[in-house]
PDB file of N, CA and C in Angstrom:
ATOM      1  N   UNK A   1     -12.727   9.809   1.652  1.00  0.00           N
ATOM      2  CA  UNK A   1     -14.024   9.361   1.160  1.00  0.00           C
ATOM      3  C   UNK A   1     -14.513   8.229   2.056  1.00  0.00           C
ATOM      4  N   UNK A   2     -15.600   8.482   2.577  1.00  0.00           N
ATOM      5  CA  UNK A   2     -16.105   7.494   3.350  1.00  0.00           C
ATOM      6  C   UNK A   2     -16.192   5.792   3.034  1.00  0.00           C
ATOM      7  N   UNK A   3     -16.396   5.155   3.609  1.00  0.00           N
ATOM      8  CA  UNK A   3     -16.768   3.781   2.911  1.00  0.00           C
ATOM      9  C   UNK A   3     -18.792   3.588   2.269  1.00  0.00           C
ATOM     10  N   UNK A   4     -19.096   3.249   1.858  1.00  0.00           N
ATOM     11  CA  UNK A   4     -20.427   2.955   1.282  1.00  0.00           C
ATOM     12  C   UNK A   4     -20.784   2.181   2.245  1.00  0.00           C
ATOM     13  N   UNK A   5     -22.014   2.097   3.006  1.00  0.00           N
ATOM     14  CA  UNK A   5     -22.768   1.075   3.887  1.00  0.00           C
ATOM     15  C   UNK A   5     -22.866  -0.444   3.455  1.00  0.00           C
ATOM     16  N   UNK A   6     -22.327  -1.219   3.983  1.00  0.00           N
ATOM     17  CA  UNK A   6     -22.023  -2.635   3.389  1.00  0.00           C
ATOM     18  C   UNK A   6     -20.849  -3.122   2.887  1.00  0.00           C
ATOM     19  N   UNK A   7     -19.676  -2.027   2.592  1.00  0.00           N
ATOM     20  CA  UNK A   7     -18.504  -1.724   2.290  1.00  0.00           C
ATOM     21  C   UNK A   7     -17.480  -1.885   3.034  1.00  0.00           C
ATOM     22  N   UNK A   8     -16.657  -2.485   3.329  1.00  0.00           N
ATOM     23  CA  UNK A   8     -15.382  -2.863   3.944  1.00  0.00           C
ATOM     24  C   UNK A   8     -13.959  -2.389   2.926  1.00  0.00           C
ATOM     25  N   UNK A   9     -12.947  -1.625   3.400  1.00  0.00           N
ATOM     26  CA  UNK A   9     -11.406  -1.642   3.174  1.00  0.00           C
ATOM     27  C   UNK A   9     -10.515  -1.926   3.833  1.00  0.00           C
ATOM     28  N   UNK A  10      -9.982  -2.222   2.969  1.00  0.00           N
ATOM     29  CA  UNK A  10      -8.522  -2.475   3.389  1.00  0.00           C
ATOM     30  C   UNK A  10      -7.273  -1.952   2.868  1.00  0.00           C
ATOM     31  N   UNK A  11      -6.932  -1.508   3.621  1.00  0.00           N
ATOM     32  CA  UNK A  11      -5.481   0.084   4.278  1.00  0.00           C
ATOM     33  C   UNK A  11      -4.291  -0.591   3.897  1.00  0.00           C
ATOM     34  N   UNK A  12      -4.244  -1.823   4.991  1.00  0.00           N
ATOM     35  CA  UNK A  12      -3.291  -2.567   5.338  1.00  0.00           C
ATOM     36  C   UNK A  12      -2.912  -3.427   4.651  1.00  0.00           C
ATOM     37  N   UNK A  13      -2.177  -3.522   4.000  1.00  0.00           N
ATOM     38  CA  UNK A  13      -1.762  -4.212   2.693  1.00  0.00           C
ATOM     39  C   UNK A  13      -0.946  -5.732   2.964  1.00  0.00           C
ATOM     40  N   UNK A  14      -1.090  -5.511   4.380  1.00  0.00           N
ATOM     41  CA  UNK A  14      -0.638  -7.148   5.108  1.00  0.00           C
ATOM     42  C   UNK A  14      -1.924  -8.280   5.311  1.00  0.00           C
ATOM     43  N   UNK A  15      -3.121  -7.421   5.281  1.00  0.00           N
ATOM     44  CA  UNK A  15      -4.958  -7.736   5.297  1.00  0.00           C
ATOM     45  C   UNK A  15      -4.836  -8.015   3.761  1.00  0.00           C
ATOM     46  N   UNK A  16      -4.692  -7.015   2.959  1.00  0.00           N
ATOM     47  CA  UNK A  16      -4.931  -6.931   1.905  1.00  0.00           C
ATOM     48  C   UNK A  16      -4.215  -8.102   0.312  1.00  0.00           C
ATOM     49  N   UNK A  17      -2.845  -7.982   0.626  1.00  0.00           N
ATOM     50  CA  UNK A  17      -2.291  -8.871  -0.537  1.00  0.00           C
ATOM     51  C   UNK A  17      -3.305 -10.430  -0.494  1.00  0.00           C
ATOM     52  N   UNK A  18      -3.054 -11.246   0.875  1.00  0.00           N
ATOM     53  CA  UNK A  18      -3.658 -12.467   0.278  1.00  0.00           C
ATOM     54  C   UNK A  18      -5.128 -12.304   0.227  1.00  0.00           C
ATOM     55  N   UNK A  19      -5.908 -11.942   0.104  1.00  0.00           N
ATOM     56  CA  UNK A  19      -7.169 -11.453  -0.338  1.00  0.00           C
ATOM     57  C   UNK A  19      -7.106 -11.171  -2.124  1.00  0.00           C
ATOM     58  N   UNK A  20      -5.621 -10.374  -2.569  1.00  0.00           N
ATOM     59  CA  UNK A  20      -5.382  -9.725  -4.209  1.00  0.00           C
ATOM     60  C   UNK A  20      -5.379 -11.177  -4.243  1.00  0.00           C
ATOM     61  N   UNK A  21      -4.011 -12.528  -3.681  1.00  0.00           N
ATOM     62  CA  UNK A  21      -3.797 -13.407  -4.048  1.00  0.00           C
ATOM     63  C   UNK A  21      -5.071 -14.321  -4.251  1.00  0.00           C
ATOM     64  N   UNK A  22      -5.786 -14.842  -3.491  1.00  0.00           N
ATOM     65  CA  UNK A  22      -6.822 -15.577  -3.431  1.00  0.00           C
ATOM     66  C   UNK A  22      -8.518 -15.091  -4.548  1.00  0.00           C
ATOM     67  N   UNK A  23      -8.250 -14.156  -4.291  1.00  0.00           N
ATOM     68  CA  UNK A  23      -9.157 -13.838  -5.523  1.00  0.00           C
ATOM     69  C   UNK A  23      -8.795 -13.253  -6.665  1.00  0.00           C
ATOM     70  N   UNK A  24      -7.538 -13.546  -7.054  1.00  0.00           N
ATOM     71  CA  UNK A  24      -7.388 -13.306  -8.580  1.00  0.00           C
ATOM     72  C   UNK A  24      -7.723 -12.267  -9.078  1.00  0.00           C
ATOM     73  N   UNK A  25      -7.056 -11.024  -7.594  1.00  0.00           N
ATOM     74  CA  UNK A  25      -7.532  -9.647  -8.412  1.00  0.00           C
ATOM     75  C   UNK A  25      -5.759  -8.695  -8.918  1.00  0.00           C
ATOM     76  N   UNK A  26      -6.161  -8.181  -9.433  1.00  0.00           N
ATOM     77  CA  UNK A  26      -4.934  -7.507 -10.409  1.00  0.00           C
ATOM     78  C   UNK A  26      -3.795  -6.341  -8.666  1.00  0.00           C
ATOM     79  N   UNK A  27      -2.701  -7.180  -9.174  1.00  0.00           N
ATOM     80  CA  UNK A  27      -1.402  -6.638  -8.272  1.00  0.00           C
ATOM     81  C   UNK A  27      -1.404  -5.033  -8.119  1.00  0.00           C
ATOM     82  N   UNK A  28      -1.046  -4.694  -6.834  1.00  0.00           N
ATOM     83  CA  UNK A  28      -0.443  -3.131  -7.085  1.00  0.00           C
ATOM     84  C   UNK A  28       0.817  -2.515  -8.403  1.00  0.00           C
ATOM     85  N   UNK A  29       1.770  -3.377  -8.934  1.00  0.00           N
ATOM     86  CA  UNK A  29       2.305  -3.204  -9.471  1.00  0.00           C
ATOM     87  C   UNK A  29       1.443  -3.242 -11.172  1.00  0.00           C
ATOM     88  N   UNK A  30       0.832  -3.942 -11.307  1.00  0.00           N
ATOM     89  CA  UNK A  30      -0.161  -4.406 -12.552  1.00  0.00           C
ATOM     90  C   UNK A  30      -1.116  -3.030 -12.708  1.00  0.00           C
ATOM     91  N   UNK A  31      -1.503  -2.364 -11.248  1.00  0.00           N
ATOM     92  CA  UNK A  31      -2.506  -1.607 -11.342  1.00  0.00           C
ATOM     93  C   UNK A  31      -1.855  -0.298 -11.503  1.00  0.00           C
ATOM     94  N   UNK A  32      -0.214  -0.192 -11.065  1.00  0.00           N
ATOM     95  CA  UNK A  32       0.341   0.897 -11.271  1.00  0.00           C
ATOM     96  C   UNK A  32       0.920   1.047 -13.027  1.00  0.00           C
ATOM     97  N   UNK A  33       1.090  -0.090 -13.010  1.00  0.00           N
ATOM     98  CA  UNK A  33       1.487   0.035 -14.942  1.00  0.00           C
ATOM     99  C   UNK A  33       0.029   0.541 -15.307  1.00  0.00           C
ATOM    100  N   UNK A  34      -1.246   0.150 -15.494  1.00  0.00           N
ATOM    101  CA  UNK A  34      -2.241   0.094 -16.355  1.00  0.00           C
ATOM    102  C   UNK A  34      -2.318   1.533 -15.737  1.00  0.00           C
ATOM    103  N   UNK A  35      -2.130   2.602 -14.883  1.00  0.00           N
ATOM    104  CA  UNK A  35      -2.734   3.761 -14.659  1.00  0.00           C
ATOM    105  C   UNK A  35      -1.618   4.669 -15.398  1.00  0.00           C
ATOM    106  N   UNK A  36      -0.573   3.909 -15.305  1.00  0.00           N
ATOM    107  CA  UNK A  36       0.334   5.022 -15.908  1.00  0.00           C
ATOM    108  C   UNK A  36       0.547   5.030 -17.690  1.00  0.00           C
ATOM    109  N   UNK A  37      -0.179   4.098 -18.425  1.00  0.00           N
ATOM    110  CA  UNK A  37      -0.257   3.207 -19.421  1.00  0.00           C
ATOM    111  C   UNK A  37      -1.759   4.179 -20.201  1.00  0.00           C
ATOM    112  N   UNK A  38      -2.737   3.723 -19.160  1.00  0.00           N
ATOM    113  CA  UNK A  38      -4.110   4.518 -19.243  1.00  0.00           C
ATOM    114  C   UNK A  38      -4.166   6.271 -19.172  1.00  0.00           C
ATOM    115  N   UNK A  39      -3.109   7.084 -18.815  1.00  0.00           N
ATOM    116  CA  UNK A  39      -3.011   8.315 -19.117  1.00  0.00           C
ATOM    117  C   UNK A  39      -3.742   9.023 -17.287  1.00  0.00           C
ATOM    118  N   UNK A  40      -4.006   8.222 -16.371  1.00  0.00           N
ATOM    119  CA  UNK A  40      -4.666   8.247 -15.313  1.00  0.00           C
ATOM    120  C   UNK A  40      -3.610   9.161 -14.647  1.00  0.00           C
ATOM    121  N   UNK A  41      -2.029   8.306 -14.395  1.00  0.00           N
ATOM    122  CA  UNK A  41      -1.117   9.607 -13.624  1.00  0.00           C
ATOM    123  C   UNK A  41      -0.377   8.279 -12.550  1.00  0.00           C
ATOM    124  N   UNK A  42       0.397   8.668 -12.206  1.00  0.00           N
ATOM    125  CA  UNK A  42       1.429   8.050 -11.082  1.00  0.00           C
ATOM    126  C   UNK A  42       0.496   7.768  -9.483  1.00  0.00           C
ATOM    127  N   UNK A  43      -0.275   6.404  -9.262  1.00  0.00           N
ATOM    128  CA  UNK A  43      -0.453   6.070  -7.627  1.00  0.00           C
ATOM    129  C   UNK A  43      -0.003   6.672  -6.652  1.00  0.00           C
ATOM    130  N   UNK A  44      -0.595   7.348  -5.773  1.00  0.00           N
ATOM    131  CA  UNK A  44      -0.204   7.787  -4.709  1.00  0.00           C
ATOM    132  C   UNK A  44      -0.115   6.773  -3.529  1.00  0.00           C
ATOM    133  N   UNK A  45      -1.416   6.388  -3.541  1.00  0.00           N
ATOM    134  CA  UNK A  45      -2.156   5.705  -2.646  1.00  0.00           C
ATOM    135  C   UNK A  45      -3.180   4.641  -3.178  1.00  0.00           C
ATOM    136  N   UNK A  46      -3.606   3.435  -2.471  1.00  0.00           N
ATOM    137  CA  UNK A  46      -4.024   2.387  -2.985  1.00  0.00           C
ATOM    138  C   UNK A  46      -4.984   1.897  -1.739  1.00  0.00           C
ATOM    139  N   UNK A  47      -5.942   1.870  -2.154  1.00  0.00           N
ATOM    140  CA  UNK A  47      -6.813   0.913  -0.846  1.00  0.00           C
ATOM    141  C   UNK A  47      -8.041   0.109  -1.442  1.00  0.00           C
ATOM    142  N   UNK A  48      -7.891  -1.420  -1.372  1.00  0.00           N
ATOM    143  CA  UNK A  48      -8.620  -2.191  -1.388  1.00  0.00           C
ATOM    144  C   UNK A  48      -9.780  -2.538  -0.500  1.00  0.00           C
ATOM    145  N   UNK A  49     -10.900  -2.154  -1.373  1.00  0.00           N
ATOM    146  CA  UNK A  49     -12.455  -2.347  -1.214  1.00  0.00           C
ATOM    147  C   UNK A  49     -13.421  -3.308  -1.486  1.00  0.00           C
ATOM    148  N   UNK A  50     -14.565  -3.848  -0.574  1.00  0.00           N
ATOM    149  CA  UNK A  50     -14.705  -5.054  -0.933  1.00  0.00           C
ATOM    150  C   UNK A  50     -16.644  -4.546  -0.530  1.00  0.00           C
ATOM    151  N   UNK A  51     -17.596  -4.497  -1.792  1.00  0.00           N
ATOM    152  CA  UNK A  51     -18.611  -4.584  -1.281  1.00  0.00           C
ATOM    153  C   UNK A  51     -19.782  -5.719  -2.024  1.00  0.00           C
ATOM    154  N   UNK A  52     -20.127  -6.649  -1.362  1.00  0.00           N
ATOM    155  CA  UNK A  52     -20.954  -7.703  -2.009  1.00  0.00           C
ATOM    156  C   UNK A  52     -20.850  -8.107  -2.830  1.00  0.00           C
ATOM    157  N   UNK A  53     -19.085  -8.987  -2.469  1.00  0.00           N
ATOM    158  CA  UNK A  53     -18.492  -9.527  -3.326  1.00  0.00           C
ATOM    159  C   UNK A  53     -17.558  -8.912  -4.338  1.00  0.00           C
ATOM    160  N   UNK A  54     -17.885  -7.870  -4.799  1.00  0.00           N
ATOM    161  CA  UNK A  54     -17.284  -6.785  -5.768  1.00  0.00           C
ATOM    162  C   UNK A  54     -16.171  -6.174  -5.215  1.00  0.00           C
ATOM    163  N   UNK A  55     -14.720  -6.086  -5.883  1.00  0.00           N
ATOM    164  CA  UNK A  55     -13.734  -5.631  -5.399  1.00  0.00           C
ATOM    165  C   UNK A  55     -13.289  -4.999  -6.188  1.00  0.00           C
ATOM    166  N   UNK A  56     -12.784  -3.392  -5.438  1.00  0.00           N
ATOM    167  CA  UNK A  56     -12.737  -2.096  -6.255  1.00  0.00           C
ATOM    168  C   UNK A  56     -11.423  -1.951  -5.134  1.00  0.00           C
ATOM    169  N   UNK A  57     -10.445  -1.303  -6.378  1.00  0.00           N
ATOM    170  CA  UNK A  57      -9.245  -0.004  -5.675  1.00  0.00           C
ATOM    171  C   UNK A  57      -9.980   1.120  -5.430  1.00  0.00           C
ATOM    172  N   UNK A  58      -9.343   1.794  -4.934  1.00  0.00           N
ATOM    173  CA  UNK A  58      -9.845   3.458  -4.447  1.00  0.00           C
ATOM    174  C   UNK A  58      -8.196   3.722  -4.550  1.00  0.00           C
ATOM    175  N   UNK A  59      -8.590   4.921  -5.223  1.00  0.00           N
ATOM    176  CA  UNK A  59      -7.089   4.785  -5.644  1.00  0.00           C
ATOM    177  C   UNK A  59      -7.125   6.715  -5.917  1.00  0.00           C
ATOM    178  N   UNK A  60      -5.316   6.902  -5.174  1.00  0.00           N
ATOM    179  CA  UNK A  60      -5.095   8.479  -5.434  1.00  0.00           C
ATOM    180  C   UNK A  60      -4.047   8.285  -6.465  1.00  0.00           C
ATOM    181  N   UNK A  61      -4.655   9.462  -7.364  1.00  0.00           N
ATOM    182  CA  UNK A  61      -3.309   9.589  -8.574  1.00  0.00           C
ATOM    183  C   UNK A  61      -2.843  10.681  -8.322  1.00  0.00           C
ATOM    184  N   UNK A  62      -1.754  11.050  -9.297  1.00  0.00           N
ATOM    185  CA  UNK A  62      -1.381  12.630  -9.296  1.00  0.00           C
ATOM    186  C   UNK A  62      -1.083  11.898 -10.743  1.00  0.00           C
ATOM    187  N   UNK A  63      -1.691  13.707 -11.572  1.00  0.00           N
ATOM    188  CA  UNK A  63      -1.723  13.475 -12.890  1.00  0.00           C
ATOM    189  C   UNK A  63      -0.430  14.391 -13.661  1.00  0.00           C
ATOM    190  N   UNK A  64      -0.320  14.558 -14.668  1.00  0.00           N
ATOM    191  CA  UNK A  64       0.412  15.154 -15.225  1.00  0.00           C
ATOM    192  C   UNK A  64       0.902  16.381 -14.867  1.00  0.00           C
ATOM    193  N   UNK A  65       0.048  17.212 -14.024  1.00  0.00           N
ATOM    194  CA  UNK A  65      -0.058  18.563 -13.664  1.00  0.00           C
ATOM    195  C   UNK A  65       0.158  18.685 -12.651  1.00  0.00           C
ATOM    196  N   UNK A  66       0.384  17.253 -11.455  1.00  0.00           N
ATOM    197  CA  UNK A  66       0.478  17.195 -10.236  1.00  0.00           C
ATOM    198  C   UNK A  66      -0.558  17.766  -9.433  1.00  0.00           C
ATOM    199  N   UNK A  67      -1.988  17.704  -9.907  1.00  0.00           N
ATOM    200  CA  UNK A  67      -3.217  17.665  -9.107  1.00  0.00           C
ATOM    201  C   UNK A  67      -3.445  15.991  -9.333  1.00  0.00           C
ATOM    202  N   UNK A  68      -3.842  16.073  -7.918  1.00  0.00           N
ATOM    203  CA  UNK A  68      -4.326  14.403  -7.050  1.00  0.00           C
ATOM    204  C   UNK A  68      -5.574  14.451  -7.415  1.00  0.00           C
ATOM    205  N   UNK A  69      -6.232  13.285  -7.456  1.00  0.00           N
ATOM    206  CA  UNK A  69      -7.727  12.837  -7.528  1.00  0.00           C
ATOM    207  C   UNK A  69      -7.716  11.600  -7.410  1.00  0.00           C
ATOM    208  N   UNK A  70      -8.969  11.142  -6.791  1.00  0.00           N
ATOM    209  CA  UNK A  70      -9.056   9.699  -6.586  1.00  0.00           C
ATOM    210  C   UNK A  70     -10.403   9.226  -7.608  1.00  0.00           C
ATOM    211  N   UNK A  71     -10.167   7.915  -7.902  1.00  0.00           N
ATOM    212  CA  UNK A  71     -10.772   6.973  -8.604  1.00  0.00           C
ATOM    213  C   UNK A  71     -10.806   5.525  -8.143  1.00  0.00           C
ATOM    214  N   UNK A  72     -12.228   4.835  -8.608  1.00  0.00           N
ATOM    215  CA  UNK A  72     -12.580   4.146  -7.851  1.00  0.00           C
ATOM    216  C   UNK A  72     -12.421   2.625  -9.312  1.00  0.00           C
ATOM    217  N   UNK A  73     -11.755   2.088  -9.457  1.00  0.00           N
ATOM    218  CA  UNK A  73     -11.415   1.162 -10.290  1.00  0.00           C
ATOM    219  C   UNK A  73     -11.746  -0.573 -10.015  1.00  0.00           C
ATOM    220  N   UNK A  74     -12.143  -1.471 -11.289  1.00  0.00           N
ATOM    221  CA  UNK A  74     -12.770  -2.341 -10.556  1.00  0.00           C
ATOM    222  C   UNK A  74     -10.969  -3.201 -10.603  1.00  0.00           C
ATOM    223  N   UNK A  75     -10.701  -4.405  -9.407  1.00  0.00           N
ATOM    224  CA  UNK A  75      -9.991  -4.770  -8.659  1.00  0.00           C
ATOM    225  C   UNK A  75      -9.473  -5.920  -9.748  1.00  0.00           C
ATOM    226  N   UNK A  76     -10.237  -6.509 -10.431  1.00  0.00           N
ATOM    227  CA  UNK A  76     -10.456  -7.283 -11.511  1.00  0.00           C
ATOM    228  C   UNK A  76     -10.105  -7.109 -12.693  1.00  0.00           C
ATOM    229  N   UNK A  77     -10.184  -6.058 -13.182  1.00  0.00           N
ATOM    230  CA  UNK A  77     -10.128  -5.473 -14.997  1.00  0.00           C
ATOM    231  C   UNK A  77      -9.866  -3.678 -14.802  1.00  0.00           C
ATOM    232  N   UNK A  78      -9.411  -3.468 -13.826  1.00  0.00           N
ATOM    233  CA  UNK A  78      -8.750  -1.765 -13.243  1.00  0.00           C
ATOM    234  C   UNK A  78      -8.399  -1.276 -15.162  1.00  0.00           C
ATOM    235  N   UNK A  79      -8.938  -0.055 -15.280  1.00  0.00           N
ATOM    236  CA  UNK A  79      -8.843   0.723 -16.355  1.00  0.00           C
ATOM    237  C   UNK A  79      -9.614   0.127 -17.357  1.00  0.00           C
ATOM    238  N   UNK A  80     -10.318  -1.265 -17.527  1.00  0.00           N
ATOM    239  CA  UNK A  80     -10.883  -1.709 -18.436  1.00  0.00           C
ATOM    240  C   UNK A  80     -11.679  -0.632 -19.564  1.00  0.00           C
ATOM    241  N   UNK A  81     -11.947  -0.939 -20.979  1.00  0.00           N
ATOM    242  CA  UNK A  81     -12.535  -0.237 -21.794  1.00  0.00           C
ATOM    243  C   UNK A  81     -13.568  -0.610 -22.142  1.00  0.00           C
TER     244      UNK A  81
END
């Protein structure tokens, strides 16, 4: 999935952690409980997104059935209701 115009990610999770740290956004491990918690499915893949200010996972699951899909979760409150 492409990035959105104005949109920056981050892959690299050596870019990425102190960025989670410094802005007080929710851990890979935090985001892997709440997906597996939320009925979403087991993380494949994880990439941190950052557009005007707003920070979103992009995120691959595999669900119960072992079909993948990605979802775009906010970085902050991931699975919120």
């Amino acid at each position: 999935m492409p990035a959105h115009a104005g949109e920056s990610c981050f892959a690299d999770w050596s870019v990425a952690a102190p960025v989670v740290k410094k802005e007080g956004l929710a851990t890979v491990e935090q985001l892997s409980q709440l997906a597996k918690s939320s009925g979403s499915g087991e993380i494949v893949r994880t990439t941190l997104c950052q557009d005007k200010g707003d920070f979103t996972y992009r995120i691959v699951v595999k669900d119960g059935k072992g079909q993948l899909k990605t979802l775009n979760v906010d970085a902050r409150k991931p699975f919120a209701r």
